[in-house]
PDB file of N, CA and C in Angstrom:
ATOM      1  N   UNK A   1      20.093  -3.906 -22.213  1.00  0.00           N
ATOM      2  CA  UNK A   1      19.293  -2.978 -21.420  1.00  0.00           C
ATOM      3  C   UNK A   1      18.111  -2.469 -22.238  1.00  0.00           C
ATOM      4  N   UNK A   2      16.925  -2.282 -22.008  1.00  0.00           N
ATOM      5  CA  UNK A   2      15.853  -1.698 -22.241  1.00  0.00           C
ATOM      6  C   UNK A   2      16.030  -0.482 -22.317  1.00  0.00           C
ATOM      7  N   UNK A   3      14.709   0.289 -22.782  1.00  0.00           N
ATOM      8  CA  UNK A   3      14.922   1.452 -23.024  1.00  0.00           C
ATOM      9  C   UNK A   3      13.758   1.966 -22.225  1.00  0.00           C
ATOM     10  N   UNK A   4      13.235   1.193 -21.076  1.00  0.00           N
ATOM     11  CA  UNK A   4      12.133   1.670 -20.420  1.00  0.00           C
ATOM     12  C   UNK A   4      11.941   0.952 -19.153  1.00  0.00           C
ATOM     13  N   UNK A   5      11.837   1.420 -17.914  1.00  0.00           N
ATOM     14  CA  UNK A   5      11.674   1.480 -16.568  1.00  0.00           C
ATOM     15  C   UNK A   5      10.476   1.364 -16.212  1.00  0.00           C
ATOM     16  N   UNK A   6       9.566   0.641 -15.249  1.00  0.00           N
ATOM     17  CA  UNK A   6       8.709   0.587 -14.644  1.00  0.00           C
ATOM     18  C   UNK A   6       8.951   0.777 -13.365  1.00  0.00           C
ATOM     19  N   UNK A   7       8.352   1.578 -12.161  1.00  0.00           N
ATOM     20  CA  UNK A   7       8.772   1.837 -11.381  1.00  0.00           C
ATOM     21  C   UNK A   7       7.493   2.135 -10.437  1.00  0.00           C
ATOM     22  N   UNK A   8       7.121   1.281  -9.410  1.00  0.00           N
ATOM     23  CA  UNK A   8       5.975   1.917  -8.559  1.00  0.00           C
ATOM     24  C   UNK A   8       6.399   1.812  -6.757  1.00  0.00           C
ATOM     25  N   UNK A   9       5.503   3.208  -6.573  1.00  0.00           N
ATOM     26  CA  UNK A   9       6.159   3.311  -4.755  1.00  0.00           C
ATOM     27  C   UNK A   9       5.449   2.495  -3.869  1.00  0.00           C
ATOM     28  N   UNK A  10       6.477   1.561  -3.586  1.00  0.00           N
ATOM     29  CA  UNK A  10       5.749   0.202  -2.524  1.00  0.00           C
ATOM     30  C   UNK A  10       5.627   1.252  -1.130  1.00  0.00           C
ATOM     31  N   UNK A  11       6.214   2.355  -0.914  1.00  0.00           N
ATOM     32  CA  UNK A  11       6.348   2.465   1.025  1.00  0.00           C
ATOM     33  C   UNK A  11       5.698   3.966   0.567  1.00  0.00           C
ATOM     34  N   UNK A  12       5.946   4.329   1.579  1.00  0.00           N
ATOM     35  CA  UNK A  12       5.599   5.972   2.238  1.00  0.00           C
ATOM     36  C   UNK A  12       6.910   6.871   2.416  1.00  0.00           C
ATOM     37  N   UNK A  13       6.434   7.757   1.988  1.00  0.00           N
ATOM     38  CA  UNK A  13       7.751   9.045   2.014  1.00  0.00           C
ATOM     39  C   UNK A  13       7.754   9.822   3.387  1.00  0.00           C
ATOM     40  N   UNK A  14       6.645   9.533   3.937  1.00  0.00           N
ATOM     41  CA  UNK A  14       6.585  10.188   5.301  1.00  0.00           C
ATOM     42  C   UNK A  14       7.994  10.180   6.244  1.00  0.00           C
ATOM     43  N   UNK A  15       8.372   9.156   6.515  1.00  0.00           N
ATOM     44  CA  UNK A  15       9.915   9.581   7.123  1.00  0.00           C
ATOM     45  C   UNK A  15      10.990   9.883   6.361  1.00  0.00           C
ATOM     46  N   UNK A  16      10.864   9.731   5.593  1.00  0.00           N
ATOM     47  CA  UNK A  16      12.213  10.390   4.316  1.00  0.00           C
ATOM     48  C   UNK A  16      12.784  11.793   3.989  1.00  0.00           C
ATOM     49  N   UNK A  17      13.939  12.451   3.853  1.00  0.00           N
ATOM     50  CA  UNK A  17      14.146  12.888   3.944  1.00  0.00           C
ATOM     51  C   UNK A  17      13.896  14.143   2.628  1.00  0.00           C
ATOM     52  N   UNK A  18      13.897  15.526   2.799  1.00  0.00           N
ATOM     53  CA  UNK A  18      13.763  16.568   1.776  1.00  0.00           C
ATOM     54  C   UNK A  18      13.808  15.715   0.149  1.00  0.00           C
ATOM     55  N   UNK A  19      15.458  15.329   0.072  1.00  0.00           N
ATOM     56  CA  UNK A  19      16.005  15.353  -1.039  1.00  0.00           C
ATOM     57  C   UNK A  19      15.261  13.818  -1.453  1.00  0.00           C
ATOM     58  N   UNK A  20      14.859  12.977  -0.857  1.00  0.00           N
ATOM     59  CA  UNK A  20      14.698  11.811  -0.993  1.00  0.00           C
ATOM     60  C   UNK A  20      13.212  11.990  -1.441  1.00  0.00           C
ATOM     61  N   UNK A  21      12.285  12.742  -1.029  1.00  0.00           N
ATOM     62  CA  UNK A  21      11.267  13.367  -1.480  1.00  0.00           C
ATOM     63  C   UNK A  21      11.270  13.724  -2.769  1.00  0.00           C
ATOM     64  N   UNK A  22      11.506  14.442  -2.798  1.00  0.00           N
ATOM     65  CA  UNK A  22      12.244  15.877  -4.415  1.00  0.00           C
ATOM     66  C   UNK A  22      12.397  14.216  -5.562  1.00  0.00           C
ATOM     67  N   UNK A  23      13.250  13.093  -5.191  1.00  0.00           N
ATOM     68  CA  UNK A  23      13.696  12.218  -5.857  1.00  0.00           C
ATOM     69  C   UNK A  23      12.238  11.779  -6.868  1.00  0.00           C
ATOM     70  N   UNK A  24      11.627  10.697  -5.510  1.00  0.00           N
ATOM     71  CA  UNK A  24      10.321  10.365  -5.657  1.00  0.00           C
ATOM     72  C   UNK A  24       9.148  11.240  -6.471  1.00  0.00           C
ATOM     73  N   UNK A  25       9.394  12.499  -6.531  1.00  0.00           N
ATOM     74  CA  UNK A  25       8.197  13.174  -7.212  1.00  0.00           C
ATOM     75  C   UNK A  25       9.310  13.481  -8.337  1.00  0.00           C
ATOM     76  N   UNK A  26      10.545  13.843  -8.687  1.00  0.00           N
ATOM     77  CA  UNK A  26      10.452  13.401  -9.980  1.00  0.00           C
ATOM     78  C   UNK A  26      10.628  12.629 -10.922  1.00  0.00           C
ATOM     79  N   UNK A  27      10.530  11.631  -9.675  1.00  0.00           N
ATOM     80  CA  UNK A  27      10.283   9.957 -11.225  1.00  0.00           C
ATOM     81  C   UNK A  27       8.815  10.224 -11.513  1.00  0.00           C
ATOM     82  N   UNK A  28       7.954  11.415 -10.757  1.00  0.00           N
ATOM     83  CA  UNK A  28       6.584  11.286 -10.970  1.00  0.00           C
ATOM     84  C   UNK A  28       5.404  10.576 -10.405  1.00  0.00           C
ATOM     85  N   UNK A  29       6.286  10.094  -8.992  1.00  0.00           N
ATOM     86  CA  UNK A  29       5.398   9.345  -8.543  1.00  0.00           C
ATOM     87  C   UNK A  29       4.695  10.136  -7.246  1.00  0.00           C
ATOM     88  N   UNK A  30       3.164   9.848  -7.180  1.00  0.00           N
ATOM     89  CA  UNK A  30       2.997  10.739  -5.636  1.00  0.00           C
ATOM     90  C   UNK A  30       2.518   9.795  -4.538  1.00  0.00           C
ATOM     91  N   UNK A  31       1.293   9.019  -4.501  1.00  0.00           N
ATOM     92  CA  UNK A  31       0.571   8.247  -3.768  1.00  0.00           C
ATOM     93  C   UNK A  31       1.220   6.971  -3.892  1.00  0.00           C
ATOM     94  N   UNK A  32       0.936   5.972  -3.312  1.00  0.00           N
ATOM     95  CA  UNK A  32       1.617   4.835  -2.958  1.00  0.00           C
ATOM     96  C   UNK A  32       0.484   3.492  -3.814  1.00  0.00           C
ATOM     97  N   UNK A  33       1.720   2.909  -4.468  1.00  0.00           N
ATOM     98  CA  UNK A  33       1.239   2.076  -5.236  1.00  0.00           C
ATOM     99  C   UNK A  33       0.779   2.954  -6.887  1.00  0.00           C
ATOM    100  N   UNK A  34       1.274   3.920  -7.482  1.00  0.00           N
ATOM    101  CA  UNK A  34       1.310   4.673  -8.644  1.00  0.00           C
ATOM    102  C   UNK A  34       2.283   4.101  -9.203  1.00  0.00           C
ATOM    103  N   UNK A  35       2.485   3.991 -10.540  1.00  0.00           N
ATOM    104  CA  UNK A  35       3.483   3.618 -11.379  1.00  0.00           C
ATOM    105  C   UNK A  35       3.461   4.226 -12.534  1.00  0.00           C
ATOM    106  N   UNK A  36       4.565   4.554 -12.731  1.00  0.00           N
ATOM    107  CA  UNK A  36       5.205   5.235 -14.137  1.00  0.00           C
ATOM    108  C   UNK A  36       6.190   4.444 -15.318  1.00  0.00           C
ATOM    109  N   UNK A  37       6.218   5.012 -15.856  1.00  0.00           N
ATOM    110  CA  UNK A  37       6.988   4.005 -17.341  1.00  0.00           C
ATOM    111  C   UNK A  37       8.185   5.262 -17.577  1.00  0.00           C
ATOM    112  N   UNK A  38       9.512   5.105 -17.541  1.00  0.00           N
ATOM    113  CA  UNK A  38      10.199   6.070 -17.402  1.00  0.00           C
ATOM    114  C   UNK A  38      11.487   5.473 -18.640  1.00  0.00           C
ATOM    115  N   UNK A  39      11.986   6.473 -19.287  1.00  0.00           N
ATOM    116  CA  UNK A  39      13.205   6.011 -20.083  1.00  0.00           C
ATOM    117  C   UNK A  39      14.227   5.907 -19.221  1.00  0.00           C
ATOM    118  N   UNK A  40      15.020   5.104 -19.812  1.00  0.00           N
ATOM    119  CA  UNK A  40      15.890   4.814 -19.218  1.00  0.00           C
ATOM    120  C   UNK A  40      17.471   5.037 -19.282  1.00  0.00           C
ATOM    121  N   UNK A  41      17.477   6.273 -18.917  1.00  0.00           N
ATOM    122  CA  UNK A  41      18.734   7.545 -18.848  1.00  0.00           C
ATOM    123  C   UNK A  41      19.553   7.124 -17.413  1.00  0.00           C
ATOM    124  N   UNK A  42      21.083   7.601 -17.834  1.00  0.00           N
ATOM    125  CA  UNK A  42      21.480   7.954 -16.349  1.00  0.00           C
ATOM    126  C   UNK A  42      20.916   8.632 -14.732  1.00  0.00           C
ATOM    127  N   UNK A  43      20.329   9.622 -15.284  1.00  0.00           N
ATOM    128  CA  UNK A  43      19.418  10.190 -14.521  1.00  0.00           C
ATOM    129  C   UNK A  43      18.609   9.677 -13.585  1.00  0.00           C
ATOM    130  N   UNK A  44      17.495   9.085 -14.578  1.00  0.00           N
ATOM    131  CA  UNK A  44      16.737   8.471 -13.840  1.00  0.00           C
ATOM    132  C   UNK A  44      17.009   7.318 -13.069  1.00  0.00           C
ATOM    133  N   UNK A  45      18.391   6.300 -13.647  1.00  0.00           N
ATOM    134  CA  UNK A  45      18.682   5.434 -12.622  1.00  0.00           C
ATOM    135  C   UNK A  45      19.405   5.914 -11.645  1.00  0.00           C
ATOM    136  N   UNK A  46      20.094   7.374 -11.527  1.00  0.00           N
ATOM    137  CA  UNK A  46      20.382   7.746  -9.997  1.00  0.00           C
ATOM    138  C   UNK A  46      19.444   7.999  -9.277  1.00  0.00           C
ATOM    139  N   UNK A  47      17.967   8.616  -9.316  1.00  0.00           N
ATOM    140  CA  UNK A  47      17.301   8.829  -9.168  1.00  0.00           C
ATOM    141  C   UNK A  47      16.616   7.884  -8.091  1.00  0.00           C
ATOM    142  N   UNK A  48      16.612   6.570  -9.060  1.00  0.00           N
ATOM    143  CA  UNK A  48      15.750   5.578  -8.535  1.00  0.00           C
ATOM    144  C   UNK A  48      16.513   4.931  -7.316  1.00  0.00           C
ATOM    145  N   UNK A  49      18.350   5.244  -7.731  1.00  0.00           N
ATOM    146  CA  UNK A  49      19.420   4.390  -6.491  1.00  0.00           C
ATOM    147  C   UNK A  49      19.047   5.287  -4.974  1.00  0.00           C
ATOM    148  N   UNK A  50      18.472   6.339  -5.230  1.00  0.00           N
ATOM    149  CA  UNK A  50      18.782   7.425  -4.002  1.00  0.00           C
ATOM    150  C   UNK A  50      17.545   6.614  -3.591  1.00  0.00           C
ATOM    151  N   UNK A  51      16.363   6.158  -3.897  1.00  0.00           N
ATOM    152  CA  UNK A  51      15.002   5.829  -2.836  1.00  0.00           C
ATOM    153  C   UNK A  51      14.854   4.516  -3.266  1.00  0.00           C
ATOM    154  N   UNK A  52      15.994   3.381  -3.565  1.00  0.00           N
ATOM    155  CA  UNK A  52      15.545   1.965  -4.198  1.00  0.00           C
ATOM    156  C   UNK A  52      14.451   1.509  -2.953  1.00  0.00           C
ATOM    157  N   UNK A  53      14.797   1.435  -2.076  1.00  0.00           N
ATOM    158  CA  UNK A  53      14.450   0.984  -0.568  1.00  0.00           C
ATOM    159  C   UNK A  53      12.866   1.267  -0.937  1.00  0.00           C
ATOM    160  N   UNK A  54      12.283   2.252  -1.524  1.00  0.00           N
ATOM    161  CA  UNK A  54      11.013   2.641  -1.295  1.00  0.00           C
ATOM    162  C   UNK A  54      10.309   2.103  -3.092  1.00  0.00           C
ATOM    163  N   UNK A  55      10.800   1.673  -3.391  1.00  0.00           N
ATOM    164  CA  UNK A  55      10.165   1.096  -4.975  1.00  0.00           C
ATOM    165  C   UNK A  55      10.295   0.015  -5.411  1.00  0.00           C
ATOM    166  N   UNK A  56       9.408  -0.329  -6.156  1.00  0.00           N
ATOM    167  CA  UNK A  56       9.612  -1.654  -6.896  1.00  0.00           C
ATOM    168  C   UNK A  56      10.038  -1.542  -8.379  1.00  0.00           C
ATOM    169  N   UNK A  57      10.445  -2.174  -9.122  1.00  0.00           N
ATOM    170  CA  UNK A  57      11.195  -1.771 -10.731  1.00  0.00           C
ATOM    171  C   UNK A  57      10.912  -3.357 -11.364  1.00  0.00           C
ATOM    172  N   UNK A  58      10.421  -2.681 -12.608  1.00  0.00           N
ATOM    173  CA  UNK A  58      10.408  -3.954 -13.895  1.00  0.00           C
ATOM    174  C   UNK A  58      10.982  -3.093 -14.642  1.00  0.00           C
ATOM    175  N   UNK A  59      11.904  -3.835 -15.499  1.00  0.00           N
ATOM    176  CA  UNK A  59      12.785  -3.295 -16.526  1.00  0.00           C
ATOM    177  C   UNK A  59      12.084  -4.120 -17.591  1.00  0.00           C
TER     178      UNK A  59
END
């Protein structure tokens, strides 16, 4: 396993729910098609399981 996450938002948060929101902004992402470089903690991979549907990931 790496020690670093790439992660950018392929969709729209517009129908998504509160918590699924809250998720998405704190991997740090806001606008669509942004990408972040994130360590790679427990955390953040629950994070990413709650909105996989809405992201793309390079490890």
């Amino acid at each position: 396993m790496s020690d670093k996450i790439t992660v950018k938002l392929k969709k729209s948060t517009i129908t998504c729910t509160e918590k699924q929101k809250a998720c998405v902004r704190g991997l740090g992402l806001r606008k669509l098609n942004t990408q972040k470089t994130l360590e790679n903690t427990p955390a953040v991979r629950g994070m990413i399981k709650k909105v996989i549907h809405l992201l793309e990931i390079k490890e």
